[in-house]
N, C-alpha and C. Protein backbone atom coordinates (compact mmCIF):
# COMPACT_ATOMS: atom_id res chain seq x y z
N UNK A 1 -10.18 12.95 -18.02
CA UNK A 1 -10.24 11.99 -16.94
C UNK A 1 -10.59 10.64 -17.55
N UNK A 2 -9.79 9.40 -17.31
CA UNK A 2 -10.28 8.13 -17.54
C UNK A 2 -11.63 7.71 -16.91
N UNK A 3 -11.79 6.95 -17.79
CA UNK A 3 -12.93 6.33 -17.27
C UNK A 3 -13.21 5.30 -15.69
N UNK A 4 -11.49 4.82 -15.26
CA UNK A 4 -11.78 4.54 -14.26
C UNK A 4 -12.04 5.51 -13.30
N UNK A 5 -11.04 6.24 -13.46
CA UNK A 5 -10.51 7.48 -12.31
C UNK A 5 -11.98 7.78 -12.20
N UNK A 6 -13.04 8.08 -12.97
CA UNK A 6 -14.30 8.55 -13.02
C UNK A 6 -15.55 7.82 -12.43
N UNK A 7 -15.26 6.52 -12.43
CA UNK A 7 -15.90 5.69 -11.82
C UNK A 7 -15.34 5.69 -9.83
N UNK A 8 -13.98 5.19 -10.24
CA UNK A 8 -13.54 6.01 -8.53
C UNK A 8 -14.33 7.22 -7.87
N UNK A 9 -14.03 8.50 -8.26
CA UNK A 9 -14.96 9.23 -7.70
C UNK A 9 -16.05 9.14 -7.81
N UNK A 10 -16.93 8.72 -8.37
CA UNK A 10 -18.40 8.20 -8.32
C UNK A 10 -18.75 7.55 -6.69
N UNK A 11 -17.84 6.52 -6.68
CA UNK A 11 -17.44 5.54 -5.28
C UNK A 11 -17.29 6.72 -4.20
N UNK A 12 -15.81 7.53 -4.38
CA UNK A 12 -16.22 7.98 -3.16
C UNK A 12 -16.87 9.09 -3.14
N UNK A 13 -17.37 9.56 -3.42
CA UNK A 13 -18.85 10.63 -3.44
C UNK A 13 -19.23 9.87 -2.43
N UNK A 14 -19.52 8.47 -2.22
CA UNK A 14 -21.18 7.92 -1.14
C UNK A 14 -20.05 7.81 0.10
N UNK A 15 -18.66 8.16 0.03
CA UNK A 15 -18.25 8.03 1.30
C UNK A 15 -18.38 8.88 2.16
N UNK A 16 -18.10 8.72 3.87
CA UNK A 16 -18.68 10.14 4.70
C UNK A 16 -17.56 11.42 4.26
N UNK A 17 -17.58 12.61 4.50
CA UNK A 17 -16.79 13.59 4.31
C UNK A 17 -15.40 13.31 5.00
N UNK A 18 -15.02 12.93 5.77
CA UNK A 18 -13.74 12.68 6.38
C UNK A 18 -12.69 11.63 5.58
N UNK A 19 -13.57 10.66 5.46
CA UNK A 19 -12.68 9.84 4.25
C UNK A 19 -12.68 10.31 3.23
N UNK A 20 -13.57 11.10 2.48
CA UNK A 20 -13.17 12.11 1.41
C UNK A 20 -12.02 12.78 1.21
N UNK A 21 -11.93 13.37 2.60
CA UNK A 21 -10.71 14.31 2.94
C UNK A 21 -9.36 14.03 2.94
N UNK A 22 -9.45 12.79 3.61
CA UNK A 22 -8.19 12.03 3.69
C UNK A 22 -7.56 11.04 2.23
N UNK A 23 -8.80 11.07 1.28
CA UNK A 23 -8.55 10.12 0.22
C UNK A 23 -7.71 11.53 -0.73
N UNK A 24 -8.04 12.99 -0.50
CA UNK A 24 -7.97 14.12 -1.34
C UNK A 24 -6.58 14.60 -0.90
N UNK A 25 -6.09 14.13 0.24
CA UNK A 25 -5.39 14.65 0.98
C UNK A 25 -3.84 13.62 0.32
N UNK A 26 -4.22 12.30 0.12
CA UNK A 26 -3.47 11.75 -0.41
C UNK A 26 -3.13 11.38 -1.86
N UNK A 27 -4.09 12.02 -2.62
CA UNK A 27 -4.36 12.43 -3.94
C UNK A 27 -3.51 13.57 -4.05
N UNK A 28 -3.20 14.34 -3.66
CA UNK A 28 -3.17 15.40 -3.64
C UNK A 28 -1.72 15.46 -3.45
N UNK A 29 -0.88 14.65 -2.31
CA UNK A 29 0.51 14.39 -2.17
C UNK A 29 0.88 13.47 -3.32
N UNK A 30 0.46 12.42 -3.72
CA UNK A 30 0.71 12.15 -4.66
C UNK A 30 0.58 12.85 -6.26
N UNK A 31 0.23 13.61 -6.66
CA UNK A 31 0.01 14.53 -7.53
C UNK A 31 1.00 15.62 -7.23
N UNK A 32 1.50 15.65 -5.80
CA UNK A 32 3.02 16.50 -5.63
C UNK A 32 2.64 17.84 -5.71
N UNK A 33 1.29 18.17 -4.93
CA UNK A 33 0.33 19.56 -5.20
C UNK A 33 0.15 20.12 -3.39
N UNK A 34 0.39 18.99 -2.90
CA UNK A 34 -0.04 19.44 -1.37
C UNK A 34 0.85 20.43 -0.32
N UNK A 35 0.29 21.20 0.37
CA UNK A 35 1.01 22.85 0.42
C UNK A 35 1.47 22.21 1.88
N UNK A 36 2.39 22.70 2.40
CA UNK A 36 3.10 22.58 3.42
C UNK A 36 2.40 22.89 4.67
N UNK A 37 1.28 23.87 4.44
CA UNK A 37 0.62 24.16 5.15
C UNK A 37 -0.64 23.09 5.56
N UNK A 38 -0.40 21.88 4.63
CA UNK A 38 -1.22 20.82 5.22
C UNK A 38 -0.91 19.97 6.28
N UNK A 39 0.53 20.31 6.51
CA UNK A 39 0.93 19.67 7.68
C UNK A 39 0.19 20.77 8.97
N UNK A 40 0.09 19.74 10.17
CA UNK A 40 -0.02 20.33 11.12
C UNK A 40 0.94 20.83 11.82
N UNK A 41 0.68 22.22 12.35
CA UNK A 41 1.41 23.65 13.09
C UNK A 41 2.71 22.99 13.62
N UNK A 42 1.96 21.67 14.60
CA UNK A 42 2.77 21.28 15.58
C UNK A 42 3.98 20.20 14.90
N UNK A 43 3.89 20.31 13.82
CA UNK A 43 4.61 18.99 13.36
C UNK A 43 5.48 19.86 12.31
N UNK A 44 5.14 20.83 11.90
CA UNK A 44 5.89 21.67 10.63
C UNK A 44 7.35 21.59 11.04
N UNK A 45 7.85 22.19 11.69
CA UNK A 45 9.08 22.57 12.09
C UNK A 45 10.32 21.12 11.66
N UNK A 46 9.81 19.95 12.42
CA UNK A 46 10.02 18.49 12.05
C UNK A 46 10.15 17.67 11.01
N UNK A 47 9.30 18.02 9.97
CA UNK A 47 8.72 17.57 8.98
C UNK A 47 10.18 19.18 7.91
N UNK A 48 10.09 20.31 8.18
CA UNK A 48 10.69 20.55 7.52
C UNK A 48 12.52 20.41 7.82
N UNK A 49 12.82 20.20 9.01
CA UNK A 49 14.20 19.61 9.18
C UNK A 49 14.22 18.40 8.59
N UNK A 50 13.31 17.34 8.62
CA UNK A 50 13.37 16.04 8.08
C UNK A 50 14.02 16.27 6.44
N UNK A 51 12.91 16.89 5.54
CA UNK A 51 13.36 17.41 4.37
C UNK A 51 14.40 17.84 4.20
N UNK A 52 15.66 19.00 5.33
CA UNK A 52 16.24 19.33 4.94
C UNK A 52 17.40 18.33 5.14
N UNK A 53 17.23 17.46 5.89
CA UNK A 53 18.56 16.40 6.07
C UNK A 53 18.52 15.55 5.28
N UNK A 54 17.15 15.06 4.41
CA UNK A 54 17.33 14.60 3.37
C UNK A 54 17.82 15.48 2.23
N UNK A 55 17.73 16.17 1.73
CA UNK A 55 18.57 16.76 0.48
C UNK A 55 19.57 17.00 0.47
N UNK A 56 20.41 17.19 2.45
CA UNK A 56 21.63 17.32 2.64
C UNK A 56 22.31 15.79 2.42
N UNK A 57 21.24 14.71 2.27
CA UNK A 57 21.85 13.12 2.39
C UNK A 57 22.39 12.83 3.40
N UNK A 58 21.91 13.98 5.33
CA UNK A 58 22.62 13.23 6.09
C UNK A 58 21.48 12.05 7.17
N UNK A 59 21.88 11.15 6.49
CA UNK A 59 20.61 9.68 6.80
C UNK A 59 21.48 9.38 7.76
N UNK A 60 21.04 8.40 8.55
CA UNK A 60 22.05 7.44 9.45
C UNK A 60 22.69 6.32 9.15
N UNK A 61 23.55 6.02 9.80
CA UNK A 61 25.08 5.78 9.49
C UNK A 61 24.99 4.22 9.37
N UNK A 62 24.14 3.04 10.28
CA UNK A 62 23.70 1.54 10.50
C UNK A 62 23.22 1.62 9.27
N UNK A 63 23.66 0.70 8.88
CA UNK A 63 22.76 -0.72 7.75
C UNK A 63 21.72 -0.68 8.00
N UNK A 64 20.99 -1.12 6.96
CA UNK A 64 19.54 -0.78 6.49
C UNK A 64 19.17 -2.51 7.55
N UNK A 65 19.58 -3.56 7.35
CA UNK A 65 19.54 -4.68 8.09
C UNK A 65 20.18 -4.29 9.50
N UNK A 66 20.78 -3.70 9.75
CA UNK A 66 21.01 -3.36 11.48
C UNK A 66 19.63 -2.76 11.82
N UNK A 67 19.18 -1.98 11.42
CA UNK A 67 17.93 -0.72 11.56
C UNK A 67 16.81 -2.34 11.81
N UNK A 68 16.67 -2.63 10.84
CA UNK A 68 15.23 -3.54 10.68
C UNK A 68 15.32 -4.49 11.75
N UNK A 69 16.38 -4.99 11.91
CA UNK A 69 17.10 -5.82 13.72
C UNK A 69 16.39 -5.90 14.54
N UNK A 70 17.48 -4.30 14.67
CA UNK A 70 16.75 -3.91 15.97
C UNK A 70 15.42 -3.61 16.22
N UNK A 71 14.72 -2.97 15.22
CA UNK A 71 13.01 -2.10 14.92
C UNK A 71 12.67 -3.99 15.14
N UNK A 72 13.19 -5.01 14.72
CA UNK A 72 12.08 -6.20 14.70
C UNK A 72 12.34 -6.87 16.80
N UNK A 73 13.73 -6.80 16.91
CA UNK A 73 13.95 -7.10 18.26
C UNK A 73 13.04 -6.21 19.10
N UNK A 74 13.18 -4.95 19.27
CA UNK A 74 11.96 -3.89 20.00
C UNK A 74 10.68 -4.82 19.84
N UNK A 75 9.95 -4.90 18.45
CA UNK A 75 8.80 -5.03 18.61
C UNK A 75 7.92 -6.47 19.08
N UNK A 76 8.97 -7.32 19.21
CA UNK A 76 9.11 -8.58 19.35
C UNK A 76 9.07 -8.61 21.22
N UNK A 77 9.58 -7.73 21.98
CA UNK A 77 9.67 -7.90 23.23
C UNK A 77 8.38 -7.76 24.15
């Protein structure tokens, strides 16, 4: 372990347990270690069609600038 990485957890040690969780939780996806089963029940099903339409490459069909458009027109109203 580096010496920062070591100093980091030092830091969050004094944080409450929940931000612990969530800092481990994203440690943890990033390290490409986190089990499927960390998703929640209600969201699995979603989350694994999502995955599978990505590896199939079927994304949607609008421009990446049509998408942001409209997502900025919506949020703008």
């Amino acid at each position: 372990m580096t010496e920062l990485l070591a100093k980091a957890f030092l830091l969050l040690g004094q944080m409450p347990a929940a931000a612990q969780d969530d800092i481990a939780r994203a440690l943890l996806g990033m390290a490409d270690v986190a089990d499927v089963q960390d998703i929640e029940p209600k969201h699995r099903e979603a989350v694994l069609e999502g995955l599978a339409q990505a590896e199939r490459g079927a994304f949607a069909d609008a421009s990446v600038e049509a998408t942001v458009a409209a997502a900025f027109a919506r949020a703008v109203r």
